[in-house]
N, C-alpha and C. Protein backbone atom coordinates (compact mmCIF):
# COMPACT_ATOMS: atom_id res chain seq x y z
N UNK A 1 81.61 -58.10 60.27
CA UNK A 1 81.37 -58.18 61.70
C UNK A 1 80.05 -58.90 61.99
N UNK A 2 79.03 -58.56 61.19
CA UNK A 2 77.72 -59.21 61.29
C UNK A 2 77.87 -60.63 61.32
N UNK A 3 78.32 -61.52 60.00
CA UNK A 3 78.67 -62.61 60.02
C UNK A 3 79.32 -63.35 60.95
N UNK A 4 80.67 -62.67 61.92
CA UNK A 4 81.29 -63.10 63.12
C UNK A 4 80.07 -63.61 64.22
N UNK A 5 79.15 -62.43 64.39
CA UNK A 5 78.19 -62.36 65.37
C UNK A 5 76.81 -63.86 64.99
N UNK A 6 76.96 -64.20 63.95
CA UNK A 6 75.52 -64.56 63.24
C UNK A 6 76.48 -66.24 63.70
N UNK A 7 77.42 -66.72 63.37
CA UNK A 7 78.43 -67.69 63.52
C UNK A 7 78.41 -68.19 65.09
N UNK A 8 78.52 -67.22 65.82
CA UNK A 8 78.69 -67.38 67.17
C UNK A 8 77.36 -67.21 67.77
N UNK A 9 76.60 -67.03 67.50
CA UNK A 9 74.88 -67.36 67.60
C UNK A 9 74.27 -68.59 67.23
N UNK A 10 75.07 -69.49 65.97
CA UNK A 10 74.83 -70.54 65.46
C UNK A 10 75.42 -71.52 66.82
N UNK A 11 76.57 -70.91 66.79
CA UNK A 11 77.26 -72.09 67.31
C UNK A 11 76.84 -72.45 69.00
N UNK A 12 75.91 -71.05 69.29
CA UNK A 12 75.65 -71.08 71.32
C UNK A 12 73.96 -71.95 70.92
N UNK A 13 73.59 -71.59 70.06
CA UNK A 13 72.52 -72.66 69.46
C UNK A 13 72.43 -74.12 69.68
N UNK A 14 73.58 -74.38 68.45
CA UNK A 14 73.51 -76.13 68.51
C UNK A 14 74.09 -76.48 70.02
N UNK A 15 75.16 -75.37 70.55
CA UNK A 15 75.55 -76.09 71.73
C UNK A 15 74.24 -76.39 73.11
N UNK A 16 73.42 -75.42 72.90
CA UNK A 16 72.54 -75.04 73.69
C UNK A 16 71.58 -76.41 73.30
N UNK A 17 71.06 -77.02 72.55
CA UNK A 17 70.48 -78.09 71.76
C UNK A 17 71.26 -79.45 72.08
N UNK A 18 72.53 -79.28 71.76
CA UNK A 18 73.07 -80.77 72.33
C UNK A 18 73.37 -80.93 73.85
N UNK A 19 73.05 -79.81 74.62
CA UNK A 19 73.55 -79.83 76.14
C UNK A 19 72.12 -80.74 76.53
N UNK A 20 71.19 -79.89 76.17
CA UNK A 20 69.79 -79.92 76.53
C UNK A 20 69.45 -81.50 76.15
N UNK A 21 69.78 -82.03 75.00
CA UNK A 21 69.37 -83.05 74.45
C UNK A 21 70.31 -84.31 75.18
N UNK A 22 71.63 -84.16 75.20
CA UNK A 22 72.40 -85.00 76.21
C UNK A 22 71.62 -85.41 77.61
N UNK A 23 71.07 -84.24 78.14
CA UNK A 23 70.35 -84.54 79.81
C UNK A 23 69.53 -85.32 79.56
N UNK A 24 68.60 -84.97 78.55
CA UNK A 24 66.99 -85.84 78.45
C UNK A 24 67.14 -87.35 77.51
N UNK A 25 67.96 -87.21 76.62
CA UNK A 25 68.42 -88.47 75.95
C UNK A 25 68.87 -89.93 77.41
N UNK A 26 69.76 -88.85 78.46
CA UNK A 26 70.31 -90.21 79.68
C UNK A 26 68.76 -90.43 80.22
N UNK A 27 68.08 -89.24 80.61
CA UNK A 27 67.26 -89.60 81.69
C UNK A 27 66.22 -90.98 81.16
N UNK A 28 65.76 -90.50 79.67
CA UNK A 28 64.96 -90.98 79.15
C UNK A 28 65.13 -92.75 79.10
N UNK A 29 66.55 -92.84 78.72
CA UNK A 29 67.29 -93.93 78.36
C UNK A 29 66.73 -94.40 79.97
N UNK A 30 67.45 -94.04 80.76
CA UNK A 30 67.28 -95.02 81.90
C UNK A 30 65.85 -95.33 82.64
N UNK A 31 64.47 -94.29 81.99
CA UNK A 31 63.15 -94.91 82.16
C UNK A 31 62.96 -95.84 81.79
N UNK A 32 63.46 -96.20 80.65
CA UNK A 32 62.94 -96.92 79.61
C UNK A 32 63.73 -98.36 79.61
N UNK A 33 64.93 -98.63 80.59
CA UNK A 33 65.96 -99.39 80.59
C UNK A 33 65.13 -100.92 81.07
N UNK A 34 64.09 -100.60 82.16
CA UNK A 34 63.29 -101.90 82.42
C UNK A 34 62.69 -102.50 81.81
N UNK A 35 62.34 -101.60 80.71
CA UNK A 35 61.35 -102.06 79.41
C UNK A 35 61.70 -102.88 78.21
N UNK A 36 63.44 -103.62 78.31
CA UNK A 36 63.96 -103.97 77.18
C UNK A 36 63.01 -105.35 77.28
N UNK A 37 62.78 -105.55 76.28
CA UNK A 37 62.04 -106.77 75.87
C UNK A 37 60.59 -107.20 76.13
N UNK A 38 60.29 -106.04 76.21
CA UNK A 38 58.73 -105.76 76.96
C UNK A 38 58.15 -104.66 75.47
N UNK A 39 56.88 -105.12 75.71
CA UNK A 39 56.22 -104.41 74.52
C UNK A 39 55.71 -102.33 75.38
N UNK A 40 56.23 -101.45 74.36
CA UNK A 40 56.05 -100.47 74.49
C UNK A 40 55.16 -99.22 73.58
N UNK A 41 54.85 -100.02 72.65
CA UNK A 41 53.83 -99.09 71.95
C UNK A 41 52.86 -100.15 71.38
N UNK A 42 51.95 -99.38 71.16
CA UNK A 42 50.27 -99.93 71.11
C UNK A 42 50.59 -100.08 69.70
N UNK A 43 49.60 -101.15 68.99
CA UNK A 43 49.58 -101.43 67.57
C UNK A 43 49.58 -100.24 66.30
N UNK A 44 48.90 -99.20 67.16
CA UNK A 44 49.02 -97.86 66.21
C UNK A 44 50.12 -97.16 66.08
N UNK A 45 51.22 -97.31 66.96
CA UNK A 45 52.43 -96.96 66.76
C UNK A 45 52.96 -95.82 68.08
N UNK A 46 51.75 -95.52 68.75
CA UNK A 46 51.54 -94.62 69.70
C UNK A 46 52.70 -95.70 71.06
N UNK A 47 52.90 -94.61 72.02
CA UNK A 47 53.92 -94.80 73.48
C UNK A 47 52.29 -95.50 74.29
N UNK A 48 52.44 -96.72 74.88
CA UNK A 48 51.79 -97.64 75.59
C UNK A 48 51.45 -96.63 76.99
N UNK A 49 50.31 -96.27 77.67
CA UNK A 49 50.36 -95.58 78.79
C UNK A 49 51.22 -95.06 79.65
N UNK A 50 51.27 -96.61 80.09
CA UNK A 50 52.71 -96.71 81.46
C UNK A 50 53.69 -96.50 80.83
N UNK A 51 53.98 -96.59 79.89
CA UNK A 51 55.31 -95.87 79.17
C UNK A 51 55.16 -94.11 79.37
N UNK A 52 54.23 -93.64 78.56
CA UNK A 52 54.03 -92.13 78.35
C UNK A 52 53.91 -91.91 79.37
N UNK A 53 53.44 -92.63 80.79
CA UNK A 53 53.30 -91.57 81.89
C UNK A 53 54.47 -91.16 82.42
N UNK A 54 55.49 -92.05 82.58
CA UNK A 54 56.61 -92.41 83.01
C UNK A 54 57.97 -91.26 82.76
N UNK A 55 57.20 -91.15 81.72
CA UNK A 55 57.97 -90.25 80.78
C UNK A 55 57.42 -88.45 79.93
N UNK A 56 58.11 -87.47 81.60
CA UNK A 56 57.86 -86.06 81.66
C UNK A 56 58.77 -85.17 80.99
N UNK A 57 58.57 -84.39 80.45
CA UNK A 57 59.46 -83.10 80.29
C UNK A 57 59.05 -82.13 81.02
N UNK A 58 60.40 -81.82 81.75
CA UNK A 58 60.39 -80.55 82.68
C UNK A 58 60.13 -79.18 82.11
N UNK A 59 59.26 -78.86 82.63
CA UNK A 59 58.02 -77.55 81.32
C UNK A 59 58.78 -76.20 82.31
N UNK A 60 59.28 -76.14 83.94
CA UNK A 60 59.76 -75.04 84.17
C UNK A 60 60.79 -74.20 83.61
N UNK A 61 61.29 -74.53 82.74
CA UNK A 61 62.38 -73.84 81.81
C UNK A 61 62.64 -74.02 80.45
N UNK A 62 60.77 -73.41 80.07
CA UNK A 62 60.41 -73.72 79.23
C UNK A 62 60.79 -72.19 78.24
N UNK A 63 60.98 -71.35 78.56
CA UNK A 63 61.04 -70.06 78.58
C UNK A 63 62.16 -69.53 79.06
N UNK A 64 63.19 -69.00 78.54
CA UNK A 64 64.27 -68.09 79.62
C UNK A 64 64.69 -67.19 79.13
N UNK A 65 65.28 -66.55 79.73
CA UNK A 65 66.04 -65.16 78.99
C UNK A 65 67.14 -65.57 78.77
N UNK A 66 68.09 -64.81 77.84
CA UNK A 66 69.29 -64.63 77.42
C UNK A 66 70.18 -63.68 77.97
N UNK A 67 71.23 -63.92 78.36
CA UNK A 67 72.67 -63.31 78.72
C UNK A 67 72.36 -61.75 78.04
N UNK A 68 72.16 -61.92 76.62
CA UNK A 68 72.91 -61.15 76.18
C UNK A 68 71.40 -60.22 75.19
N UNK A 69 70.11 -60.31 76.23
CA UNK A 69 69.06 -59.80 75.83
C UNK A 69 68.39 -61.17 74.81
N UNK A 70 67.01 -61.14 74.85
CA UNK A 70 65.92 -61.85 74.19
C UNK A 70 65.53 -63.33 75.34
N UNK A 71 65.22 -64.13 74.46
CA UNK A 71 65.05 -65.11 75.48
C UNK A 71 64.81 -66.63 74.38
N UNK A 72 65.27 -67.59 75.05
CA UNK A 72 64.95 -69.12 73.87
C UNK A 72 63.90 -69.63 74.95
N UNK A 73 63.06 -70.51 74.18
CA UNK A 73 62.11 -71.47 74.09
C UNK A 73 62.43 -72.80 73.86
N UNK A 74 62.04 -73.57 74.31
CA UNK A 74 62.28 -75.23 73.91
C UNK A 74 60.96 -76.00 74.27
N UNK A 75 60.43 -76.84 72.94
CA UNK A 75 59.87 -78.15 72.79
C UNK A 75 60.80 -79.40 72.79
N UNK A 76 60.08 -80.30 73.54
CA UNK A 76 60.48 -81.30 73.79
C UNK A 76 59.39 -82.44 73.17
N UNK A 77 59.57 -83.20 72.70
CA UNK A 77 58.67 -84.52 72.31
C UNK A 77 59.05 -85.68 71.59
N UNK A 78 58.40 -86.97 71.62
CA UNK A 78 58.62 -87.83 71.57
C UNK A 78 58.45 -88.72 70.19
N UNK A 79 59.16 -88.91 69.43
CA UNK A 79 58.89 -89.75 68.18
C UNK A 79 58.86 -91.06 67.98
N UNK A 80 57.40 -91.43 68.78
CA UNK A 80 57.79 -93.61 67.93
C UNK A 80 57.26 -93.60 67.10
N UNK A 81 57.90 -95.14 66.66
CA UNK A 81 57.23 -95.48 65.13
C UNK A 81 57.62 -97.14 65.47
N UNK A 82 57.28 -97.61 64.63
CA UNK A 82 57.20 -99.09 64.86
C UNK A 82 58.94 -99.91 64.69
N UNK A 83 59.74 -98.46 64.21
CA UNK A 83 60.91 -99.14 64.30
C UNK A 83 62.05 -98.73 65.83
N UNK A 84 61.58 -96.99 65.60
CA UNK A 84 62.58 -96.92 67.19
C UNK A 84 61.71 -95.58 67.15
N UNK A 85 62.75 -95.17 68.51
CA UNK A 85 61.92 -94.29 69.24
C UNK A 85 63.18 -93.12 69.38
N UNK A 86 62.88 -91.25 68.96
CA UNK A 86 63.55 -90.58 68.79
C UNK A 86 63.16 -89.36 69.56
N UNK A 87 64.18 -88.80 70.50
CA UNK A 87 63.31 -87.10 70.65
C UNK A 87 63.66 -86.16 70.23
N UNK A 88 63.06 -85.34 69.99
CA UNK A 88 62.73 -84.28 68.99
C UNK A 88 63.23 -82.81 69.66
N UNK A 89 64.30 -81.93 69.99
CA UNK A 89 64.38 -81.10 70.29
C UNK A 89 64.09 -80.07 69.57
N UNK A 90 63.54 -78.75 70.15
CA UNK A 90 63.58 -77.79 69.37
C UNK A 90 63.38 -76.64 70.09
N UNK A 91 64.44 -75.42 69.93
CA UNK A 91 64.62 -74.29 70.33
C UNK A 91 64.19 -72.98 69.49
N UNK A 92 63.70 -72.01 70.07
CA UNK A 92 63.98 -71.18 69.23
C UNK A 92 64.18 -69.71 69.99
N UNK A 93 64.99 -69.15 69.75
CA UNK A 93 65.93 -68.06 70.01
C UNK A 93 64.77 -66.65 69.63
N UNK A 94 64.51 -65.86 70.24
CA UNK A 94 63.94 -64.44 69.79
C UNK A 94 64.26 -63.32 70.82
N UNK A 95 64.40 -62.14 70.11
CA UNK A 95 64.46 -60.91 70.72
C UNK A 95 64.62 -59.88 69.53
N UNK A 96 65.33 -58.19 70.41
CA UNK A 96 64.86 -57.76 69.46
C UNK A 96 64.12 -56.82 69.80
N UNK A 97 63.63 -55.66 68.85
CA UNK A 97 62.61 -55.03 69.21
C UNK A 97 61.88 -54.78 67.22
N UNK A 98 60.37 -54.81 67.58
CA UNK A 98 59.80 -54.31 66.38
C UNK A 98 59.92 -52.70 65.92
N UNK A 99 59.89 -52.02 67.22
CA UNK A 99 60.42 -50.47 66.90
C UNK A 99 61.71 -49.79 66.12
N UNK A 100 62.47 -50.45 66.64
CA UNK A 100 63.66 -50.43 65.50
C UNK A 100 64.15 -51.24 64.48
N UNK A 101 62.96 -52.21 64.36
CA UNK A 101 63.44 -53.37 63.35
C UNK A 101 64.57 -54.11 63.44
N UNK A 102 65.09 -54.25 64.49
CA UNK A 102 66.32 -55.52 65.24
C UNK A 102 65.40 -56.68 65.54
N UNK A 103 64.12 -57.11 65.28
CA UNK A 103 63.58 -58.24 65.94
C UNK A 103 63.53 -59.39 65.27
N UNK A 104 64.57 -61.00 65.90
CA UNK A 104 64.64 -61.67 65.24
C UNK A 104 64.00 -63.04 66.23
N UNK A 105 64.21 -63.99 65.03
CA UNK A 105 63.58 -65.01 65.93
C UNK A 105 64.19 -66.32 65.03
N UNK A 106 64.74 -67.21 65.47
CA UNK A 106 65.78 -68.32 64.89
C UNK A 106 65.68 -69.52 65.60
N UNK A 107 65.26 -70.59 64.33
CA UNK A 107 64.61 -71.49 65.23
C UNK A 107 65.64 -72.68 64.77
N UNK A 108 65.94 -73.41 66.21
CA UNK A 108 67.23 -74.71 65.86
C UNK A 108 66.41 -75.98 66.72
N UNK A 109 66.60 -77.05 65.49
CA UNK A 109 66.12 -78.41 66.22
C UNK A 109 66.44 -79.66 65.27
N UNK A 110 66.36 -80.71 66.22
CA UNK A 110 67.24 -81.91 66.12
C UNK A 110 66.38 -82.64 66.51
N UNK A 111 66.46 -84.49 65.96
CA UNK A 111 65.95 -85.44 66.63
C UNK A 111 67.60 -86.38 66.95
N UNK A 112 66.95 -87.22 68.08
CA UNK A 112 68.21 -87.73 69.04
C UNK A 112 67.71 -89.31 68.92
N UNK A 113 68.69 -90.38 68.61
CA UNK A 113 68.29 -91.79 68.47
C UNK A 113 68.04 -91.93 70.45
N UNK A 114 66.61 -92.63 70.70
CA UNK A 114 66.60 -93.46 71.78
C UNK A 114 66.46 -94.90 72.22
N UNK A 115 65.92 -95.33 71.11
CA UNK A 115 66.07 -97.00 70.82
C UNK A 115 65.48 -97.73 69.79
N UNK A 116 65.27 -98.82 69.96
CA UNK A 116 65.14 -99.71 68.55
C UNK A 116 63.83 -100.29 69.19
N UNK A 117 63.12 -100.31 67.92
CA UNK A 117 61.73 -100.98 68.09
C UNK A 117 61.30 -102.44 67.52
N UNK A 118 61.34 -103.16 67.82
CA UNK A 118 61.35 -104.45 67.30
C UNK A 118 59.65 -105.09 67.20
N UNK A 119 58.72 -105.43 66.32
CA UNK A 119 57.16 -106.11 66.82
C UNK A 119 56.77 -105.48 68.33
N UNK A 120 56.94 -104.33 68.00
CA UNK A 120 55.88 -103.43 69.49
C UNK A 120 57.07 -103.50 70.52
N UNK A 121 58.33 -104.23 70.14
CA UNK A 121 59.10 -104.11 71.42
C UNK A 121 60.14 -103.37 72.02
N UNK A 122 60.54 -103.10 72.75
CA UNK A 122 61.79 -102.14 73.45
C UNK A 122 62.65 -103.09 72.74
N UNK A 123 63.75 -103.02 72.39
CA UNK A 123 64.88 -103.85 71.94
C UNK A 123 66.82 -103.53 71.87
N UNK A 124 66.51 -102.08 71.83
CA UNK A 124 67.61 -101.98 72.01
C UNK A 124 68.12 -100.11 72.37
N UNK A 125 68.79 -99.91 73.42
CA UNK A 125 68.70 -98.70 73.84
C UNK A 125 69.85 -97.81 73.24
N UNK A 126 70.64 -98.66 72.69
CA UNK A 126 72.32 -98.24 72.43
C UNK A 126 73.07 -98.34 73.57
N UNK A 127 73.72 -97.50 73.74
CA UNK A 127 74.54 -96.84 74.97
C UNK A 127 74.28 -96.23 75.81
N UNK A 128 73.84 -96.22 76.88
CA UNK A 128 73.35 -95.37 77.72
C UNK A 128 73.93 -93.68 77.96
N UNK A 129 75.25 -93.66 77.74
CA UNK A 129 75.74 -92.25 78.19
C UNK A 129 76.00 -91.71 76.82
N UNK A 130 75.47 -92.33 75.78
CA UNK A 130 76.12 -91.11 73.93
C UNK A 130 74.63 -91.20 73.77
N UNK A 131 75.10 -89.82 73.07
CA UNK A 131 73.68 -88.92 72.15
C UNK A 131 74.10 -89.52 71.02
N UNK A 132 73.30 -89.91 69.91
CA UNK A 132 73.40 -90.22 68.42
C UNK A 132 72.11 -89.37 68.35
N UNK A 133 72.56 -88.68 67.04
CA UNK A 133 71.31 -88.19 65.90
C UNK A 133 72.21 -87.65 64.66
């Protein structure tokens, strides 16, 4: 029975991770859509200002409770590198109590393709409406 329960915890996880990552993967995509062929990160490999400003994660539901008792957490952030640019989800699930020793905490995360980096440049976004990672 444990295992049934531990399965179906996995699985409200990744779904909870690819829902989350689907929204911010479009939004992101379409900040970034003016920028094809325009230089977007600085020689160090870092997001160019007007890029990073441009580009928020919504911090109010950063924290929530769960249906079914405890509550998940999510980081959001940004991975360039001189070839493309990826975001980084990551959740993690806790509840529980320390008094009876039920207290767990399970952490799920993914990076999501957002585009191709060409000599400092935006180059290629993919598809606008698919998640790849």
């Amino acid at each position: 029975m444990m295992e049934t329960t531990r399965i179906k915890e996995v699985i409200f996880m990744e779904n909870e991770l690819l829902t989350i990552a689907n929204e911010e993967v479009k939004r992101i995509k379409a900040i970034l859509k003016p920028f094809l062929d325009k230089p977007v990160l600085k020689v160090d490999g870092s997001l160019l200002k007007k890029v990073k400003d441009l580009i928020e994660f919504n911090t109010d539901n950063r924290v929530r409770p769960l249906k079914k008792g405890g509550h998940v957490s999510l980081n959001l952030w940004l991975e360039p590198s001189i070839y493309s640019i990826w975001l980084r989800v990551k959740l993690c699930f806790s509840g529980g109590s320390y008094d009876d020793k039920t207290y767990y905490c399970m952490y799920w995360e993914n990076s999501f393709y957002i585009a191709d980096i060409e000599k400092l440049h935006l180059k290629d976004l993919g598809e606008l409406d698919k998640v790849l990672y």
